[in-house]
N, C-alpha and C. Protein backbone atom coordinates (compact mmCIF):
# COMPACT_ATOMS: atom_id res chain seq x y z
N UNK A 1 0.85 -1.17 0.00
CA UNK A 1 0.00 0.00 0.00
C UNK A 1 0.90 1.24 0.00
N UNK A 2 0.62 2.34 -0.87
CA UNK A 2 1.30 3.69 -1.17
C UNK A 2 0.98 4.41 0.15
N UNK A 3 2.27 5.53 0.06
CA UNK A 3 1.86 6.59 1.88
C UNK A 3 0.80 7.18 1.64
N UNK A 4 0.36 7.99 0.32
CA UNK A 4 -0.66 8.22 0.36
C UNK A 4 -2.29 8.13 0.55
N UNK A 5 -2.56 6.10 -0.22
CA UNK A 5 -3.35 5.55 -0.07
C UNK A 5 -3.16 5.01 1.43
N UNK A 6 -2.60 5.08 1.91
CA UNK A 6 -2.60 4.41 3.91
C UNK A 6 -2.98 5.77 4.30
N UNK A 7 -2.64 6.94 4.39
CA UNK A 7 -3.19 8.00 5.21
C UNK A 7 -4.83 8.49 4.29
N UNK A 8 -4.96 7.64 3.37
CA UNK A 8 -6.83 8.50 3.01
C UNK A 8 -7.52 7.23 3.81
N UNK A 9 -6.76 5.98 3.57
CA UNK A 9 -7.76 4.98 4.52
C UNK A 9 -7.87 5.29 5.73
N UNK A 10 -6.78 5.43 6.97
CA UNK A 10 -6.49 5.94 7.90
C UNK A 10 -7.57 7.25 8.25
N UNK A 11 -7.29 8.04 7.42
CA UNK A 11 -8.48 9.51 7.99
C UNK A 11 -10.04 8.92 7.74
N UNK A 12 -10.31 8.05 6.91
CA UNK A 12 -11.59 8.38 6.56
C UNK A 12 -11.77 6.59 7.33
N UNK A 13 -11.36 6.00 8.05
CA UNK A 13 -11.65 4.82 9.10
C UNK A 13 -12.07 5.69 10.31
N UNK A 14 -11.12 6.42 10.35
CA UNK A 14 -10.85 7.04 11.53
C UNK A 14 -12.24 8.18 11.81
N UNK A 15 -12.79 9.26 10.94
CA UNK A 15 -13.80 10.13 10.62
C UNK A 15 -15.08 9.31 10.39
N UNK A 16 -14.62 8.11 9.60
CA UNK A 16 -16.12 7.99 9.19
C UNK A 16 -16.58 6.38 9.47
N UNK A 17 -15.89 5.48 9.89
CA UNK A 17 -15.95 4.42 10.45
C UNK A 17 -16.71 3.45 9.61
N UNK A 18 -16.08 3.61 8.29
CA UNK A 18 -16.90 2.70 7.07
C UNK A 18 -17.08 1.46 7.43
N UNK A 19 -18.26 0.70 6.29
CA UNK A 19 -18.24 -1.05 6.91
C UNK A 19 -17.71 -1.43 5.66
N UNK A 20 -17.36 -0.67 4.61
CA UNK A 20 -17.17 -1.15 3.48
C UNK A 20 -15.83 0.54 2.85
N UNK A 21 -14.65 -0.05 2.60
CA UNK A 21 -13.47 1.06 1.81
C UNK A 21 -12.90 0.47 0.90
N UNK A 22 -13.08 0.79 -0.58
CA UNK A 22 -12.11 0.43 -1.23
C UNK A 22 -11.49 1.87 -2.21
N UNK A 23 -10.18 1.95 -2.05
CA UNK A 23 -9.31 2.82 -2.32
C UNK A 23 -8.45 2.80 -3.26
N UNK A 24 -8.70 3.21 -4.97
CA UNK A 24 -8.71 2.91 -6.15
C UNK A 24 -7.53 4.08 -5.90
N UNK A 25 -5.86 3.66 -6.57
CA UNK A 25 -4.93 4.51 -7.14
C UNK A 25 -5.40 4.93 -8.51
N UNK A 26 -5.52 5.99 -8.95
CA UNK A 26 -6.13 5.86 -10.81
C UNK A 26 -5.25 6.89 -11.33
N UNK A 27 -3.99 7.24 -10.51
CA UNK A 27 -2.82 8.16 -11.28
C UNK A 27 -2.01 7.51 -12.56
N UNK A 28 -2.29 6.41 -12.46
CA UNK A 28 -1.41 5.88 -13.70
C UNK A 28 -2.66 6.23 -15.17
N UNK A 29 -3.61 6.36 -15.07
CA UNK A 29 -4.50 6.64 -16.13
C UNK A 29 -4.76 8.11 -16.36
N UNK A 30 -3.70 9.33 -15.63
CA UNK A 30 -3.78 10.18 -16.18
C UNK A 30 -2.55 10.55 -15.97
N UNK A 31 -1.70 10.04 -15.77
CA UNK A 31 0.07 10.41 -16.66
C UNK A 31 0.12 11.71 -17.59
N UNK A 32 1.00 12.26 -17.18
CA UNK A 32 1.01 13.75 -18.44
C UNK A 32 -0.32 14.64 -17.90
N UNK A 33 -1.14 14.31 -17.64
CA UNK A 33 -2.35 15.53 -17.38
C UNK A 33 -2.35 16.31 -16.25
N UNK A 34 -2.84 17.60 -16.27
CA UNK A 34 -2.46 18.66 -15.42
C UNK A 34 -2.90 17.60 -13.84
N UNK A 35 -1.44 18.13 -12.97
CA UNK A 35 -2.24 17.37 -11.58
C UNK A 35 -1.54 16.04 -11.08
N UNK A 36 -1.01 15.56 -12.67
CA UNK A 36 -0.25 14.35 -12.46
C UNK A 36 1.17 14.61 -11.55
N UNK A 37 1.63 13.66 -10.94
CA UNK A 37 2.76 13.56 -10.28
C UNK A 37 3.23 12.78 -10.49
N UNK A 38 4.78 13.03 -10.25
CA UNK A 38 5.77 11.89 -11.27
C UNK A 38 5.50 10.58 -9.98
N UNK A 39 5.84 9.48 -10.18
CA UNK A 39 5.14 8.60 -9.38
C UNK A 39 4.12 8.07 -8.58
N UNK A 40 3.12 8.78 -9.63
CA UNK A 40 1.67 8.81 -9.23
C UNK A 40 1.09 9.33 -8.10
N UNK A 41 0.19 8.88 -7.05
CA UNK A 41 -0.29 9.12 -5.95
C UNK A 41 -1.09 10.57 -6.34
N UNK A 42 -1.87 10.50 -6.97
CA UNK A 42 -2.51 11.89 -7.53
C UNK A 42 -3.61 12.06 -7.42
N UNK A 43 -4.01 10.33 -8.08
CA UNK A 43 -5.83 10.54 -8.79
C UNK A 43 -6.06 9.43 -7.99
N UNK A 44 -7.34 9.67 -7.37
CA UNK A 44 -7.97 8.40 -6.21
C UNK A 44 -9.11 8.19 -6.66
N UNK A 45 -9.98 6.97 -6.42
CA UNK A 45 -11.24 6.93 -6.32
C UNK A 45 -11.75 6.10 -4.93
N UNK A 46 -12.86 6.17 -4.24
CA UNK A 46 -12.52 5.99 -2.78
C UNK A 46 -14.62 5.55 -3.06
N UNK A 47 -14.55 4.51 -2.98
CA UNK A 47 -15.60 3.74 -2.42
C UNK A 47 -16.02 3.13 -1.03
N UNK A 48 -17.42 3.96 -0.69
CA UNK A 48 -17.26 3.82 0.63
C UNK A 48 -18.50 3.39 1.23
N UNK A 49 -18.84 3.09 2.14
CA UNK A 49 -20.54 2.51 2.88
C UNK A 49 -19.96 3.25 4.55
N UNK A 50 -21.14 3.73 5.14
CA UNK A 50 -21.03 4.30 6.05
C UNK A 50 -22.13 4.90 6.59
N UNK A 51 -22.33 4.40 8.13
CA UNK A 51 -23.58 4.64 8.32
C UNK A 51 -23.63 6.81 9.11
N UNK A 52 -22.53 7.04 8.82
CA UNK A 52 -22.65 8.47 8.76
C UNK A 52 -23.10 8.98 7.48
N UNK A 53 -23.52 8.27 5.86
CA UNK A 53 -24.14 8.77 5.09
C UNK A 53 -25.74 8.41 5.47
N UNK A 54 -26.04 7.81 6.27
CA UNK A 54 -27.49 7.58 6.08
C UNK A 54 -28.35 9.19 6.52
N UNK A 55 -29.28 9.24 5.37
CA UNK A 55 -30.12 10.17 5.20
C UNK A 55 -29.38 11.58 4.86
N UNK A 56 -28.05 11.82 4.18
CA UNK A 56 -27.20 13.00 3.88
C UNK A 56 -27.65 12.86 2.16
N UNK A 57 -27.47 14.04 1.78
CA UNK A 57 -27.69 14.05 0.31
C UNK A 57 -26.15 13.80 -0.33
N UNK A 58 -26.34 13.50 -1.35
CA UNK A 58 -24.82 13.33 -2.19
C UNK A 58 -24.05 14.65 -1.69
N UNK A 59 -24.47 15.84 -1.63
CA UNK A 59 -23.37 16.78 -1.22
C UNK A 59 -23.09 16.40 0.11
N UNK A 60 -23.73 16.80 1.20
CA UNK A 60 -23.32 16.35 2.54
C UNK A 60 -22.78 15.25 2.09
N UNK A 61 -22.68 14.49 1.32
CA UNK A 61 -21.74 13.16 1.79
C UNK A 61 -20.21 13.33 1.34
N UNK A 62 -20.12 13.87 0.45
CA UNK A 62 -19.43 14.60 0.03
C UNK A 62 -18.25 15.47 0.53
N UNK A 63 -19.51 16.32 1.01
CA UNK A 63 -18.59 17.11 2.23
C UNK A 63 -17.95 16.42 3.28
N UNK A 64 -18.60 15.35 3.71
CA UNK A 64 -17.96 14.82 5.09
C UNK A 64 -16.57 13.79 4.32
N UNK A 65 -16.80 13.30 3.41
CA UNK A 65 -14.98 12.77 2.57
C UNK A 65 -14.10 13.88 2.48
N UNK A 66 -14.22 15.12 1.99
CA UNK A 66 -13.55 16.13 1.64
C UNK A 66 -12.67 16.01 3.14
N UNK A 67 -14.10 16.32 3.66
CA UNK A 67 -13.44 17.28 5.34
C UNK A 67 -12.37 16.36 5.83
N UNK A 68 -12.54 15.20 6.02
CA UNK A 68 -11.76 14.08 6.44
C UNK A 68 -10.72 14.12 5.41
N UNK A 69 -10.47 13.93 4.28
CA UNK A 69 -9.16 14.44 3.68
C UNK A 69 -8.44 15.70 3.29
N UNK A 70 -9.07 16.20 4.04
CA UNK A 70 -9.00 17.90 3.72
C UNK A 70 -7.31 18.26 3.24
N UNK A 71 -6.31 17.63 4.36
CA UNK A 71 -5.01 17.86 4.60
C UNK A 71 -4.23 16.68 2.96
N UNK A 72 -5.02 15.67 2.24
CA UNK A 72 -4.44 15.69 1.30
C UNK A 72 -4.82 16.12 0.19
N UNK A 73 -5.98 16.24 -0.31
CA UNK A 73 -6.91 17.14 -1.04
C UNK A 73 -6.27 18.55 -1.26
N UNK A 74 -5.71 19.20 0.10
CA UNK A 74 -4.26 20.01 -0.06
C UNK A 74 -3.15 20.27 -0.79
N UNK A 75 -2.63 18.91 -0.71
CA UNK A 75 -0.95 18.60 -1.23
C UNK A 75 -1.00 17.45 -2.09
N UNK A 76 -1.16 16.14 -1.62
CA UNK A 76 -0.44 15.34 -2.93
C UNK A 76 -1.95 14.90 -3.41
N UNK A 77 -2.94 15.04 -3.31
CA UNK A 77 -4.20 14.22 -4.27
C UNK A 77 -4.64 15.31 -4.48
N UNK A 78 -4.87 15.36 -6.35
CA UNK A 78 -5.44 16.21 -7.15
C UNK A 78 -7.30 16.03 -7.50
N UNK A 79 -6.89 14.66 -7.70
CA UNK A 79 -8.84 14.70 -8.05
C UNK A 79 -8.66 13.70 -7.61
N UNK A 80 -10.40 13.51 -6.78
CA UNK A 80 -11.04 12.44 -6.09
C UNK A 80 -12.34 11.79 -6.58
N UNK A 81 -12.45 10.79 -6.87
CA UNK A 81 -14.05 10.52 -7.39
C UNK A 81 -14.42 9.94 -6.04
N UNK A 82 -15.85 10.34 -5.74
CA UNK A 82 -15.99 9.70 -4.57
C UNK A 82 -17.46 9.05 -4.83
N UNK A 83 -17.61 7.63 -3.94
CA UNK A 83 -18.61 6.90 -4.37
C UNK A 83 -19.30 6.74 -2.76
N UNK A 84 -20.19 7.36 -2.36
CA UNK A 84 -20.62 7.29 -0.82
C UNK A 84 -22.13 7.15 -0.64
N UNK A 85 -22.00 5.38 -0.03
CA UNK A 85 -23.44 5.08 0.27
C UNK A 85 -23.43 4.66 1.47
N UNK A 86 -24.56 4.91 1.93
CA UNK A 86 -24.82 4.73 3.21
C UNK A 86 -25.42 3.05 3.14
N UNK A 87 -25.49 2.09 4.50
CA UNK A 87 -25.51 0.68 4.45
C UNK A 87 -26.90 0.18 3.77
N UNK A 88 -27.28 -0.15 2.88
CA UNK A 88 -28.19 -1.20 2.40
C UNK A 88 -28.82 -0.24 0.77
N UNK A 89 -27.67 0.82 0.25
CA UNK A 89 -28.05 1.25 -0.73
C UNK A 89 -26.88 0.86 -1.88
């Protein structure tokens, strides 16, 4: 596991106490494009279940991933796709 991908699992276990994380590297599929970094760690996609989304709209859910990665969302991760359902959706 990359330093980067261990500290987004880490914050968002830690914030949001998922029953379900999976934490997609997807920097190698945009190589060369604004954002890229030379040895990837750039582009994430972050699938998640969590019963802190139940009854939040896609933005609030949203917001509460951001907030929890706020500090790499910062510095080394450029774009995030985020996939956030709450348990039995």
């Amino acid at each position: 596991m990359t330093e980067v991908r261990r500290r987004i699992e880490d914050r968002l276990k830690t914030a949001l106490a998922p029953l379900e994380l999976d934490i997609i590297d997807d920097s190698a599929a945009h190589a060369g494009h604004a954002g890229a970094r030379a040895g990837g760690e750039s582009h994430f996609t972050v699938d998640i279940v969590s019963e802190a989304f139940a009854g939040k709209s896609r933005i609030a859910r949203h917001r509460l991933v951001n907030n929890a990665l706020a500090e790499e969302l910062a510095g080394p991760v450029h774009a995030l796709v985020i996939r956030a359902r709450a348990p039995g959706e």
